[in-house]
PDB file of N, CA and C in Angstrom:
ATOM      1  N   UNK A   1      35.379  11.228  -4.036  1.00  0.00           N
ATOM      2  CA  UNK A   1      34.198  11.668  -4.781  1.00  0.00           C
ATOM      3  C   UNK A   1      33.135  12.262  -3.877  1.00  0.00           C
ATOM      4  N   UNK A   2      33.289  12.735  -2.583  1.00  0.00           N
ATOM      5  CA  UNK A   2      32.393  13.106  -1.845  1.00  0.00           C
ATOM      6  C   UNK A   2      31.797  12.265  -1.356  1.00  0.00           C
ATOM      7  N   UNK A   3      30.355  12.844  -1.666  1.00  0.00           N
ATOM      8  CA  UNK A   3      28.973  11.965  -0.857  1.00  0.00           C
ATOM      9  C   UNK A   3      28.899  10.529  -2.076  1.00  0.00           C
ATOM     10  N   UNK A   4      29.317  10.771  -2.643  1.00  0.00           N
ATOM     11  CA  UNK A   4      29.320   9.613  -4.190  1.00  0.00           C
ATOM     12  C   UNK A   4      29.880   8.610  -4.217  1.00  0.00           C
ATOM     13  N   UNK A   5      29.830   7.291  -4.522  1.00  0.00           N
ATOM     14  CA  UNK A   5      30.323   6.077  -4.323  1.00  0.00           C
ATOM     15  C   UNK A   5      31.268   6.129  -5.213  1.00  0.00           C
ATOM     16  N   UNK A   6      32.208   5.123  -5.472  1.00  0.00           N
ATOM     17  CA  UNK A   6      33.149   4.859  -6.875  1.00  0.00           C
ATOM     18  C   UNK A   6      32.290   4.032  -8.000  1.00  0.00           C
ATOM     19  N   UNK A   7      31.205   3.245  -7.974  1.00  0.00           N
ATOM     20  CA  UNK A   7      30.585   2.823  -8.649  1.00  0.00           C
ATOM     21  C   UNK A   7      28.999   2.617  -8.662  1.00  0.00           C
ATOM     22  N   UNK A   8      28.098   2.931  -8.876  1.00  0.00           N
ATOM     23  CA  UNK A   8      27.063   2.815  -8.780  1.00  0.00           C
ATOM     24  C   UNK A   8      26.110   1.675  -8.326  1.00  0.00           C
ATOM     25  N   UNK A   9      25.121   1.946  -7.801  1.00  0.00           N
ATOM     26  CA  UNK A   9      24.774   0.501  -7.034  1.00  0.00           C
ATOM     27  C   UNK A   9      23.528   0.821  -8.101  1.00  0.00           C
ATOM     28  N   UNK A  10      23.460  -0.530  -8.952  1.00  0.00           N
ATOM     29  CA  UNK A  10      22.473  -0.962 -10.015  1.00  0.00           C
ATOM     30  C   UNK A  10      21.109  -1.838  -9.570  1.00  0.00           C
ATOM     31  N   UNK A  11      21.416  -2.301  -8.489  1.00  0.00           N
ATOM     32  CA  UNK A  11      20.108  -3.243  -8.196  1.00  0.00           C
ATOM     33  C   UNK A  11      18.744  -1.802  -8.395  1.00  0.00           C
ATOM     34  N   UNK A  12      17.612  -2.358  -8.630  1.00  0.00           N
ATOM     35  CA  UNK A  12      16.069  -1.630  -8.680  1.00  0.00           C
ATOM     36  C   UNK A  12      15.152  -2.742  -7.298  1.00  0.00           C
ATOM     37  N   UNK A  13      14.345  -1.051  -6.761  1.00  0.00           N
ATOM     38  CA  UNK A  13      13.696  -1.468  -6.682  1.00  0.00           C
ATOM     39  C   UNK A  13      12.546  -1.391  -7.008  1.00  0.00           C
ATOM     40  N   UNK A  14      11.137  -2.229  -6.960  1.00  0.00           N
ATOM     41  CA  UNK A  14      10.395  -1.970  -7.444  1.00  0.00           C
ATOM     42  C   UNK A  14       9.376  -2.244  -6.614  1.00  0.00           C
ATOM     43  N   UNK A  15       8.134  -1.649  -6.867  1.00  0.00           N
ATOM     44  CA  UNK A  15       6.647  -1.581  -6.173  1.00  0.00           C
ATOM     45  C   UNK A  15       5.675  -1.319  -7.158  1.00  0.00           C
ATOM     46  N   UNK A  16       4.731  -2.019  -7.419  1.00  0.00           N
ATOM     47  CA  UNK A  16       3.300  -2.265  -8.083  1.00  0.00           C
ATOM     48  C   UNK A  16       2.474  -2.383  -7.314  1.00  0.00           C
ATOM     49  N   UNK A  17       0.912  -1.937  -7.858  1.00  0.00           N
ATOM     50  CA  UNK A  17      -0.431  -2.461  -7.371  1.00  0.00           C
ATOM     51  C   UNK A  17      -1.594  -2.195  -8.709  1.00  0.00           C
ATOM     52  N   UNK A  18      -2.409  -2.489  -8.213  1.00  0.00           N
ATOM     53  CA  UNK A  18      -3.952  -1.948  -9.024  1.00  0.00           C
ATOM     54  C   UNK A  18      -4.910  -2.128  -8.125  1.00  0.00           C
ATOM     55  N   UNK A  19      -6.098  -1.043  -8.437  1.00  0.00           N
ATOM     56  CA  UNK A  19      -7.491  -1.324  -8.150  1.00  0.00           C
ATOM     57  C   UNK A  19      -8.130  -1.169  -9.507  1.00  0.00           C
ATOM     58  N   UNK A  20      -8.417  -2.374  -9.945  1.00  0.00           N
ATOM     59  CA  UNK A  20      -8.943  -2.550 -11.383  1.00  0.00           C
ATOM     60  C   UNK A  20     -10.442  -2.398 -10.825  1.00  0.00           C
ATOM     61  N   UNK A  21     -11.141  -3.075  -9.847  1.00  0.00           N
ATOM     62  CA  UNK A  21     -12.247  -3.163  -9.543  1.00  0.00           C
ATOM     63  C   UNK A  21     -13.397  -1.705  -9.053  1.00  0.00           C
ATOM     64  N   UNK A  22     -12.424  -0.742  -9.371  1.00  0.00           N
ATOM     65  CA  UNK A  22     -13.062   0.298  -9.386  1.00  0.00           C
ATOM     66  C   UNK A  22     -14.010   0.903 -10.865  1.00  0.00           C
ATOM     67  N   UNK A  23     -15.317   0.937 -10.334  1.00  0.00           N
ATOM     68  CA  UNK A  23     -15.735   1.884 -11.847  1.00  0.00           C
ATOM     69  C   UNK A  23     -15.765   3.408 -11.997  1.00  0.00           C
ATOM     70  N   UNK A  24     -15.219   3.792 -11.259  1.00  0.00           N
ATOM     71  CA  UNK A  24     -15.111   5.195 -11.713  1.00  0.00           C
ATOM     72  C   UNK A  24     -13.703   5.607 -12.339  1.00  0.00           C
ATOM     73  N   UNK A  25     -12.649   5.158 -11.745  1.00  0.00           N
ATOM     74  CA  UNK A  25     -11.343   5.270 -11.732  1.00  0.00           C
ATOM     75  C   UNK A  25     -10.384   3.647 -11.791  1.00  0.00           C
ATOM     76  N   UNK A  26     -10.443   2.972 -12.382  1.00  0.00           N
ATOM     77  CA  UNK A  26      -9.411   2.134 -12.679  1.00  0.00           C
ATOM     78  C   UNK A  26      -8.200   2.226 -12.831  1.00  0.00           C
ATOM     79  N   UNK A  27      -7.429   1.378 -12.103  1.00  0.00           N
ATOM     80  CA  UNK A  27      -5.753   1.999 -12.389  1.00  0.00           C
ATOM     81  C   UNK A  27      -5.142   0.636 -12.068  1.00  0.00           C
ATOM     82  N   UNK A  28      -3.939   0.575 -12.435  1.00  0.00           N
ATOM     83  CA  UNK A  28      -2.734   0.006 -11.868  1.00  0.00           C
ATOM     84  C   UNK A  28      -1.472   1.289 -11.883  1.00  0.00           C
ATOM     85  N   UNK A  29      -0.516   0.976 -11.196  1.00  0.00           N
ATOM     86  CA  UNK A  29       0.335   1.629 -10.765  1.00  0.00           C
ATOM     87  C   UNK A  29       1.947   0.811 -10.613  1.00  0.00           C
ATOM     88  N   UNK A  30       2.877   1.460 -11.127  1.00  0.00           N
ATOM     89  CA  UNK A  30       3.862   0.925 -10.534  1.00  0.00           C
ATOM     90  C   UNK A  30       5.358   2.115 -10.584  1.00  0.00           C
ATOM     91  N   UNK A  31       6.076   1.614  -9.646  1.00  0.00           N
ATOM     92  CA  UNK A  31       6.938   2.563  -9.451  1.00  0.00           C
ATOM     93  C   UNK A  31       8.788   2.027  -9.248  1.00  0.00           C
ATOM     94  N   UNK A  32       9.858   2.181  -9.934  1.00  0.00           N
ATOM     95  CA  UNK A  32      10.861   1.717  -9.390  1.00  0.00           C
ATOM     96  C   UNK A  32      12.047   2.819  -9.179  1.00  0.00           C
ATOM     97  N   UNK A  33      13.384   2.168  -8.621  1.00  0.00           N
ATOM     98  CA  UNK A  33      13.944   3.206  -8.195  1.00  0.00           C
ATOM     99  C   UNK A  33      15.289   2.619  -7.813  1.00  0.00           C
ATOM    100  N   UNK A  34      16.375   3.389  -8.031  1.00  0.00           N
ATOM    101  CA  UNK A  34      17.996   3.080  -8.093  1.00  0.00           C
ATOM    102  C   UNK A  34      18.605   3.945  -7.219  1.00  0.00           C
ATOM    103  N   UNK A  35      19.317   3.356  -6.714  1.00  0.00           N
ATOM    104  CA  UNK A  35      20.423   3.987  -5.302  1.00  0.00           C
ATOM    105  C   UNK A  35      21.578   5.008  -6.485  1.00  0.00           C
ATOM    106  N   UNK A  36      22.069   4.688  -7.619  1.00  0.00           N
ATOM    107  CA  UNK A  36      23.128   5.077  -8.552  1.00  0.00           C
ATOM    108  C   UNK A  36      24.159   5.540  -7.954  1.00  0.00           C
ATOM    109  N   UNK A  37      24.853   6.614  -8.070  1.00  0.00           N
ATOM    110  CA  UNK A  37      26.229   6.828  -7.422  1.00  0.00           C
ATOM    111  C   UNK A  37      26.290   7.140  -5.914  1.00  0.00           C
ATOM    112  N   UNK A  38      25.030   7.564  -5.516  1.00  0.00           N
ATOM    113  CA  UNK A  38      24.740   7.973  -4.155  1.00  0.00           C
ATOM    114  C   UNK A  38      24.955   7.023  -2.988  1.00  0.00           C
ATOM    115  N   UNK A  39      25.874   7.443  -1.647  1.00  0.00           N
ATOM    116  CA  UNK A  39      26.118   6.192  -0.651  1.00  0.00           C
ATOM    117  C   UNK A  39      24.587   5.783  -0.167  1.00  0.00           C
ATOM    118  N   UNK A  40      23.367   6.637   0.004  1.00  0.00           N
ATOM    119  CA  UNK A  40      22.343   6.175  -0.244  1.00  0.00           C
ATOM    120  C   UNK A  40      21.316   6.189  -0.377  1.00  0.00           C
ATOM    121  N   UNK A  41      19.913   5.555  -0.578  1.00  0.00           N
ATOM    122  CA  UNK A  41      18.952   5.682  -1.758  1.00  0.00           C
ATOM    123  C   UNK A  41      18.251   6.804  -0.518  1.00  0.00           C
ATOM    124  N   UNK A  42      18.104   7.899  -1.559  1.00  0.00           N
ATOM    125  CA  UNK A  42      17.439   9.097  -0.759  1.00  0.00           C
ATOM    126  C   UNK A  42      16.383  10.027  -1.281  1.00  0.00           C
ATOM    127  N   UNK A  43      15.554   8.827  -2.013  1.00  0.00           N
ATOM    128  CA  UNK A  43      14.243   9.045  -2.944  1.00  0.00           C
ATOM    129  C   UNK A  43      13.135   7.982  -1.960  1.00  0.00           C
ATOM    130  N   UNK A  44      12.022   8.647  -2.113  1.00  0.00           N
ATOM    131  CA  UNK A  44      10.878   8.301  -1.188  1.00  0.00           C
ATOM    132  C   UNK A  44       9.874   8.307  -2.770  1.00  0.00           C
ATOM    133  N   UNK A  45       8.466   7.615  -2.118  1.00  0.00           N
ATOM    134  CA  UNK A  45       7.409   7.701  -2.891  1.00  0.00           C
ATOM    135  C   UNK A  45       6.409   7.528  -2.084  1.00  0.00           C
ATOM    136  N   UNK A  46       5.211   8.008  -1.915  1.00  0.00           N
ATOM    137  CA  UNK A  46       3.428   7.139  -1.793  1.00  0.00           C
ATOM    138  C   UNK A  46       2.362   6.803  -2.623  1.00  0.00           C
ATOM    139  N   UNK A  47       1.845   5.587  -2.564  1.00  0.00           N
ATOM    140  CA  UNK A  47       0.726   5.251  -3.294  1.00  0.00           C
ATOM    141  C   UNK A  47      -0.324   4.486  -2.626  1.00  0.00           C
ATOM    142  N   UNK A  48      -1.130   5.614  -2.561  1.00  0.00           N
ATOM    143  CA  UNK A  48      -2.382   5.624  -1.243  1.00  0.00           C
ATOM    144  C   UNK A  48      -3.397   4.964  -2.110  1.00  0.00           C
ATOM    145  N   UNK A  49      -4.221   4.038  -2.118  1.00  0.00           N
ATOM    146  CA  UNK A  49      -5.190   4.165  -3.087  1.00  0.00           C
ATOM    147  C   UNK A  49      -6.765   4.199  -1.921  1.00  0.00           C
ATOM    148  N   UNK A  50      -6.525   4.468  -1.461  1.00  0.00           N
ATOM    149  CA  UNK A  50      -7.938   3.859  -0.664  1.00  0.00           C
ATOM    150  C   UNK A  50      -8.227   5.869   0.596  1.00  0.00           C
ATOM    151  N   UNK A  51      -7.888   6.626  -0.071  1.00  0.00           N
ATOM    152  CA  UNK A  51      -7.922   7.938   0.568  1.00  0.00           C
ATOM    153  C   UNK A  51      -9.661   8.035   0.900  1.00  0.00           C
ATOM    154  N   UNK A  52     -10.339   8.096   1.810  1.00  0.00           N
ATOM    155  CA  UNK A  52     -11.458   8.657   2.228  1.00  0.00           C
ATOM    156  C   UNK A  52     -11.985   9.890   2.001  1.00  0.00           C
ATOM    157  N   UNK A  53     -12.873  10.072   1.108  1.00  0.00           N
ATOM    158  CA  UNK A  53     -13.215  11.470   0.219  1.00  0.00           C
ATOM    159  C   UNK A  53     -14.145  11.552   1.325  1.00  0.00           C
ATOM    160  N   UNK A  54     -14.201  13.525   1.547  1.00  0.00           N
ATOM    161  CA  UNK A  54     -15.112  13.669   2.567  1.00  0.00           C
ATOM    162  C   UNK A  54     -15.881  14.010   1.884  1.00  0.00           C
ATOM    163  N   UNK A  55     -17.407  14.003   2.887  1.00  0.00           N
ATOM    164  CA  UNK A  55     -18.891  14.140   1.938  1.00  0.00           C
ATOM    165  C   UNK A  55     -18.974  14.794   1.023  1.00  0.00           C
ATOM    166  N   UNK A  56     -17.991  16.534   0.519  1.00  0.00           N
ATOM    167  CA  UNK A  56     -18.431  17.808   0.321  1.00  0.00           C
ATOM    168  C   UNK A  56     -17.933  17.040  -1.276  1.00  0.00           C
ATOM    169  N   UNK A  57     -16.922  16.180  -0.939  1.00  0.00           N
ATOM    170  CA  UNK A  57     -15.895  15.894  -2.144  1.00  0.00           C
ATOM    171  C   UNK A  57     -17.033  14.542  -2.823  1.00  0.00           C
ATOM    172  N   UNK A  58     -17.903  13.212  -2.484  1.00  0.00           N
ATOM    173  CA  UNK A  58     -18.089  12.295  -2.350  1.00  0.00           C
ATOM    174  C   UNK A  58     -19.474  12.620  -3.227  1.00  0.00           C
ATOM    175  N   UNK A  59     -19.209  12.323  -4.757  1.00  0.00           N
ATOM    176  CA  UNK A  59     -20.416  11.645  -5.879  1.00  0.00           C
ATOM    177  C   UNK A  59     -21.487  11.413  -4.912  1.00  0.00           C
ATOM    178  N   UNK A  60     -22.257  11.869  -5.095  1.00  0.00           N
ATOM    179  CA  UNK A  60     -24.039  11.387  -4.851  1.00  0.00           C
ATOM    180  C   UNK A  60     -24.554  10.423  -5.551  1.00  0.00           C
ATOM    181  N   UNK A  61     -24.112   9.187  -5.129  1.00  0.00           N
ATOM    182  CA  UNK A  61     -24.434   7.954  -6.054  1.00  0.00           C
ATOM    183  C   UNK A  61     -24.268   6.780  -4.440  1.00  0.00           C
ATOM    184  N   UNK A  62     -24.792   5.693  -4.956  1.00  0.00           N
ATOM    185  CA  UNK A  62     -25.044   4.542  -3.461  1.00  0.00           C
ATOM    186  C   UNK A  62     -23.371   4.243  -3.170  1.00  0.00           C
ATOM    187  N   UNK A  63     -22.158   4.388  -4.308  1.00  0.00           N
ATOM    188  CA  UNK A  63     -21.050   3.849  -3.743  1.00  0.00           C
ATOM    189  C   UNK A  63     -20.134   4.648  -3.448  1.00  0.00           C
ATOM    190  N   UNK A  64     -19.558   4.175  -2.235  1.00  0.00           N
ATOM    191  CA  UNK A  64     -18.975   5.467  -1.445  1.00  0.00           C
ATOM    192  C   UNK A  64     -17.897   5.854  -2.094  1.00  0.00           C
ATOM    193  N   UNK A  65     -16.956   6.628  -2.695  1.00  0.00           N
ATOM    194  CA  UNK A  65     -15.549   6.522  -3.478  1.00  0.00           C
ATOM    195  C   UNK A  65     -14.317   6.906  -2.436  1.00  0.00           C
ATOM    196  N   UNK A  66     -13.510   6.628  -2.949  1.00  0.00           N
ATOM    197  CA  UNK A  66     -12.064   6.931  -2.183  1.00  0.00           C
ATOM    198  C   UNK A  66     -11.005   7.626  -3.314  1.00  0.00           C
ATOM    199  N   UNK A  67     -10.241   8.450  -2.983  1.00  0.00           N
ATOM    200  CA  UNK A  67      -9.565   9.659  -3.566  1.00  0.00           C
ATOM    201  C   UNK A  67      -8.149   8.591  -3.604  1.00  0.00           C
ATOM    202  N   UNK A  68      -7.467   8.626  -4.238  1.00  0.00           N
ATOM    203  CA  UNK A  68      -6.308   7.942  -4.532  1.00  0.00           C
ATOM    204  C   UNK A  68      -4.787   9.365  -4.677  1.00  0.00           C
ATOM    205  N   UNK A  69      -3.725   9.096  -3.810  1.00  0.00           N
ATOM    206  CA  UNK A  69      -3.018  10.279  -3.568  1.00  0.00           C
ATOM    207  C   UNK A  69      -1.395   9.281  -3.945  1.00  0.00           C
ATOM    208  N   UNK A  70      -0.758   9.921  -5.477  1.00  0.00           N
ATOM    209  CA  UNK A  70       0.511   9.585  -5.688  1.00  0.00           C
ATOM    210  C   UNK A  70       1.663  10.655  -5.542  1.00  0.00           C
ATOM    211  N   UNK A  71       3.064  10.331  -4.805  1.00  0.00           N
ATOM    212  CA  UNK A  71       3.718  11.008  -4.774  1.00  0.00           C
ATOM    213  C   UNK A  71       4.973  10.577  -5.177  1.00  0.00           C
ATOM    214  N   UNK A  72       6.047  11.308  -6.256  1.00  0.00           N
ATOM    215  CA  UNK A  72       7.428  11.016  -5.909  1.00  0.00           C
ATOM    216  C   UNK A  72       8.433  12.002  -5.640  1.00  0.00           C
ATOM    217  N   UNK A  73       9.033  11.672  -4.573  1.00  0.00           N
ATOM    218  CA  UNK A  73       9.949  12.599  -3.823  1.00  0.00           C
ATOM    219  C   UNK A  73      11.351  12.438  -3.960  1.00  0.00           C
ATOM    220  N   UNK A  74      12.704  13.222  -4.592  1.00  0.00           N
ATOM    221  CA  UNK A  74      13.583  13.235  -5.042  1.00  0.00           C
ATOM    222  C   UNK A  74      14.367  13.527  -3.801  1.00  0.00           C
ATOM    223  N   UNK A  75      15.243  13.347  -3.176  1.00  0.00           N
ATOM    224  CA  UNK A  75      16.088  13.963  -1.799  1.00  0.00           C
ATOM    225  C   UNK A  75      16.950  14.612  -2.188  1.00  0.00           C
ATOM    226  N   UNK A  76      17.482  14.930  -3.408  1.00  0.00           N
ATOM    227  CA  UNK A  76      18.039  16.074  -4.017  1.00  0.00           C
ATOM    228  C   UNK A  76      19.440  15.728  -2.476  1.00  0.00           C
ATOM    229  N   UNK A  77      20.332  15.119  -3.054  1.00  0.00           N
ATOM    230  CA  UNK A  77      21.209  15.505  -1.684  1.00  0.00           C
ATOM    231  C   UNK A  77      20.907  14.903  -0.310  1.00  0.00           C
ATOM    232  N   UNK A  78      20.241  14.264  -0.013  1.00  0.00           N
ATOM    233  CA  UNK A  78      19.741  14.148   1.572  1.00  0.00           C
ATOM    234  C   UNK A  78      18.073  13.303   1.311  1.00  0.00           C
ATOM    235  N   UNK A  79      18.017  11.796   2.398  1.00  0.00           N
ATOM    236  CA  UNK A  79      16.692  11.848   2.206  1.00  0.00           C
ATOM    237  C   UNK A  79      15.267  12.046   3.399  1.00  0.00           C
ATOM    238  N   UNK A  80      16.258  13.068   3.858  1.00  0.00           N
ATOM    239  CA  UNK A  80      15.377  13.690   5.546  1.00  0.00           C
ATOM    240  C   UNK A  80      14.095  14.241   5.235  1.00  0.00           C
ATOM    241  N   UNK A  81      14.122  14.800   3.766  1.00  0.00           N
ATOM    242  CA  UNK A  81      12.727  15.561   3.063  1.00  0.00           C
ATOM    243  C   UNK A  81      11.971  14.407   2.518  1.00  0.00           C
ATOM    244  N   UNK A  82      12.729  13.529   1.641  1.00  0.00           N
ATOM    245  CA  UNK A  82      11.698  13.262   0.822  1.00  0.00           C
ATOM    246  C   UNK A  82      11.031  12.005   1.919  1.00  0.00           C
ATOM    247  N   UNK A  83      11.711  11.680   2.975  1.00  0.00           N
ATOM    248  CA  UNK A  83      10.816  10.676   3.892  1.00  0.00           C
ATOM    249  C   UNK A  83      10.046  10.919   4.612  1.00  0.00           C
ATOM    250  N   UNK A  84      10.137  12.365   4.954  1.00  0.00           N
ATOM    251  CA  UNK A  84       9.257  12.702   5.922  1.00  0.00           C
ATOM    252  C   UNK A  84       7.513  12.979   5.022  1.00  0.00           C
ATOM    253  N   UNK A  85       8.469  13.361   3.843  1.00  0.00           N
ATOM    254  CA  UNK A  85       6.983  13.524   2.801  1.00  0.00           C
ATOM    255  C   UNK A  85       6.434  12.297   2.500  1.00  0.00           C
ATOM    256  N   UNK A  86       7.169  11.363   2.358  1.00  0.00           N
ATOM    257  CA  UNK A  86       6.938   9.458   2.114  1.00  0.00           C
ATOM    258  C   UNK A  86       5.563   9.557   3.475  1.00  0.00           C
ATOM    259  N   UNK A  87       6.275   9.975   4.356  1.00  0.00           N
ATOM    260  CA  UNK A  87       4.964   9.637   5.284  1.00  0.00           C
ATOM    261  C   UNK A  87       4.092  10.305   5.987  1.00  0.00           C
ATOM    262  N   UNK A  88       4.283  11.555   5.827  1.00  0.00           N
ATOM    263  CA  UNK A  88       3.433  12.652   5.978  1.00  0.00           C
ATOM    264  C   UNK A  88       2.297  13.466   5.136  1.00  0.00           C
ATOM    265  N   UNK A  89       2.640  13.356   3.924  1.00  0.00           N
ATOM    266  CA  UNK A  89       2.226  13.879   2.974  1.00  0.00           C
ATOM    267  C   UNK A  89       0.477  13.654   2.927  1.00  0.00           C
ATOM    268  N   UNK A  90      -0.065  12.307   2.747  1.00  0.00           N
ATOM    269  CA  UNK A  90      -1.383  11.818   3.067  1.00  0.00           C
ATOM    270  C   UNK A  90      -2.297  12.702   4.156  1.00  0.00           C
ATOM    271  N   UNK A  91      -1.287  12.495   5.379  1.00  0.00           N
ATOM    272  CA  UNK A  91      -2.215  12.670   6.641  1.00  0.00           C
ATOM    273  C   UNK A  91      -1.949  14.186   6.712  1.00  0.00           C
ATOM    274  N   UNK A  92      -1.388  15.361   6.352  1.00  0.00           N
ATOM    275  CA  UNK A  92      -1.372  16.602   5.823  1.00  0.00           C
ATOM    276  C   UNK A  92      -2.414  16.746   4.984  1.00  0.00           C
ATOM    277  N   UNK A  93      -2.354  16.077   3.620  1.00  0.00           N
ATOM    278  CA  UNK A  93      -3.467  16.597   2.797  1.00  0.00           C
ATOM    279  C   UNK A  93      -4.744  15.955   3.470  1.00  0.00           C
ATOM    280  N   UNK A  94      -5.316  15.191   4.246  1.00  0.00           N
ATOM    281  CA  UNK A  94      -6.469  14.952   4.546  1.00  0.00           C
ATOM    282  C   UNK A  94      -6.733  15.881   5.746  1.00  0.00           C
ATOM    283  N   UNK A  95      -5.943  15.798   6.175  1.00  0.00           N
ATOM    284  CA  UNK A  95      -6.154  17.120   7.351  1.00  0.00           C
ATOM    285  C   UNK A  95      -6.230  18.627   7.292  1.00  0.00           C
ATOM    286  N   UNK A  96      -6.300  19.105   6.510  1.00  0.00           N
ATOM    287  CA  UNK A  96      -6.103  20.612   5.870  1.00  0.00           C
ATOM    288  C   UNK A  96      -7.616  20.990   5.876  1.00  0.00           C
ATOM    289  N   UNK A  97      -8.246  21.995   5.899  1.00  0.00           N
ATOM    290  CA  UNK A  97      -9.557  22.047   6.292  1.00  0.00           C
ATOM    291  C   UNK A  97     -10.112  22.342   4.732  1.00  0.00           C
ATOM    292  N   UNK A  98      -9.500  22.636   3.993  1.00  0.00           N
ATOM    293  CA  UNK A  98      -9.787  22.921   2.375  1.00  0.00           C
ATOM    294  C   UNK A  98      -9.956  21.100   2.256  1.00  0.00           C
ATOM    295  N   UNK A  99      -9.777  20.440   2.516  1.00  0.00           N
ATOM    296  CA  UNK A  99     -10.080  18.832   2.401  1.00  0.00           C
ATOM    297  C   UNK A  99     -11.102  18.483   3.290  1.00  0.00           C
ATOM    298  N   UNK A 100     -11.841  18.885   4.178  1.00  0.00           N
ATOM    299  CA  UNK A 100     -12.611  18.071   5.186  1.00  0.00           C
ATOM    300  C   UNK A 100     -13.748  19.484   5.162  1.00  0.00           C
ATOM    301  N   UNK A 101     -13.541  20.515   4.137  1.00  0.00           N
ATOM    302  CA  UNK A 101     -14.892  21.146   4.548  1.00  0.00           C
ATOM    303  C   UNK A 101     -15.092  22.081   3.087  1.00  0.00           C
ATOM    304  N   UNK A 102     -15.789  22.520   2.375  1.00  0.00           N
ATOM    305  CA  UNK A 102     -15.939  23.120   1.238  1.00  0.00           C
ATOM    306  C   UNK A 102     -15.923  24.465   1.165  1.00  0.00           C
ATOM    307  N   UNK A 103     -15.572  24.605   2.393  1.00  0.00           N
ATOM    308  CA  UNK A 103     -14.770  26.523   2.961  1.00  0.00           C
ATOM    309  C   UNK A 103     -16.190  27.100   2.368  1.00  0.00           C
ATOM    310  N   UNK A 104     -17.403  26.910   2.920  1.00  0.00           N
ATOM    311  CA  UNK A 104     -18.548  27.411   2.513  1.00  0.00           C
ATOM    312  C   UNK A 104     -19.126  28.170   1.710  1.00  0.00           C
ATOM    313  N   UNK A 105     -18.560  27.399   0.441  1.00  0.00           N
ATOM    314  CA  UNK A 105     -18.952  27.478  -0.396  1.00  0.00           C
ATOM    315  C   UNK A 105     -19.793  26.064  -1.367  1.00  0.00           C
ATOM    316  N   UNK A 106     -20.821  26.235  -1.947  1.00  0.00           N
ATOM    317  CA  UNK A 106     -21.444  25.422  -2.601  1.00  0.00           C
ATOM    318  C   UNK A 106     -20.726  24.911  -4.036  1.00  0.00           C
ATOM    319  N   UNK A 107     -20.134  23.774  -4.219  1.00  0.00           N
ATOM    320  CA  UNK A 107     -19.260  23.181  -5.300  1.00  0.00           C
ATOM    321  C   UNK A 107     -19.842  22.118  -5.811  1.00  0.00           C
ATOM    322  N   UNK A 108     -19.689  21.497  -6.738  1.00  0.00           N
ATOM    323  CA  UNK A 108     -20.022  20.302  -7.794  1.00  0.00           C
ATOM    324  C   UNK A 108     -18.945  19.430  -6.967  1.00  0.00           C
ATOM    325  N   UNK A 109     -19.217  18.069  -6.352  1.00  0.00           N
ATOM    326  CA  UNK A 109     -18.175  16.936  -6.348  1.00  0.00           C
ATOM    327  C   UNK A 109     -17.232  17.227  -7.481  1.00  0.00           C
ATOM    328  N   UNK A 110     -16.290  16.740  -7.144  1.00  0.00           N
ATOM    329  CA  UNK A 110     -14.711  16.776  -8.105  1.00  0.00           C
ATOM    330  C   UNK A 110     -15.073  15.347  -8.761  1.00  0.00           C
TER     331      UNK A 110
END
């Protein structure tokens, strides 16, 4: 059967959280995920909740907020992509200068 097992591997796994204690944005979150015919599990995910909004992005109000960044990544075949995105993906989007500066222009907080 190729890259494909003879029977599927059924166990899940799973990952939850929440930040209920937020008032702007409240959430819980959860995410699970199956190896199935594949020799193996080659699906990635992130769930950042605590992302550091820079000033340009950051409500004018006394409490500081944090940007929350979800991803799920399929390896389609291979999971060399979707892991590297599992752990890259965050520190890419905070680093991009369209994230850390308002490309000078004057904007409304998001």
């Amino acid at each position: 059967m190729g890259t494909y097992l003879s029977t599927p591997v059924l166990e899940k796994g799973e990952e939850s959280g929440e930040n209920l204690d937020c008032p702007v944005t409240p959430l819980a979150w959860g995410v699970v995920d199956m190896q199935g015919w594949r020799k193996t599990m080659e699906d990635g995910h992130v769930a950042c909740l605590d992302v550091e909004v820079p000033p340009h992005l950051d409500p004018k109000d006394d409490a500081r907020q944090t940007a929350k960044i979800f991803g799920v990544f399929d390896g389609h075949g291979g999971p060399e992509v979707a892991r590297f995105a599992q752990l890259y993906l965050v520190d890419v989007i905070t680093k991009m200068a369209t994230w850390k500066t308002n490309g000078g222009e004057e904007k409304d907080p998001v």
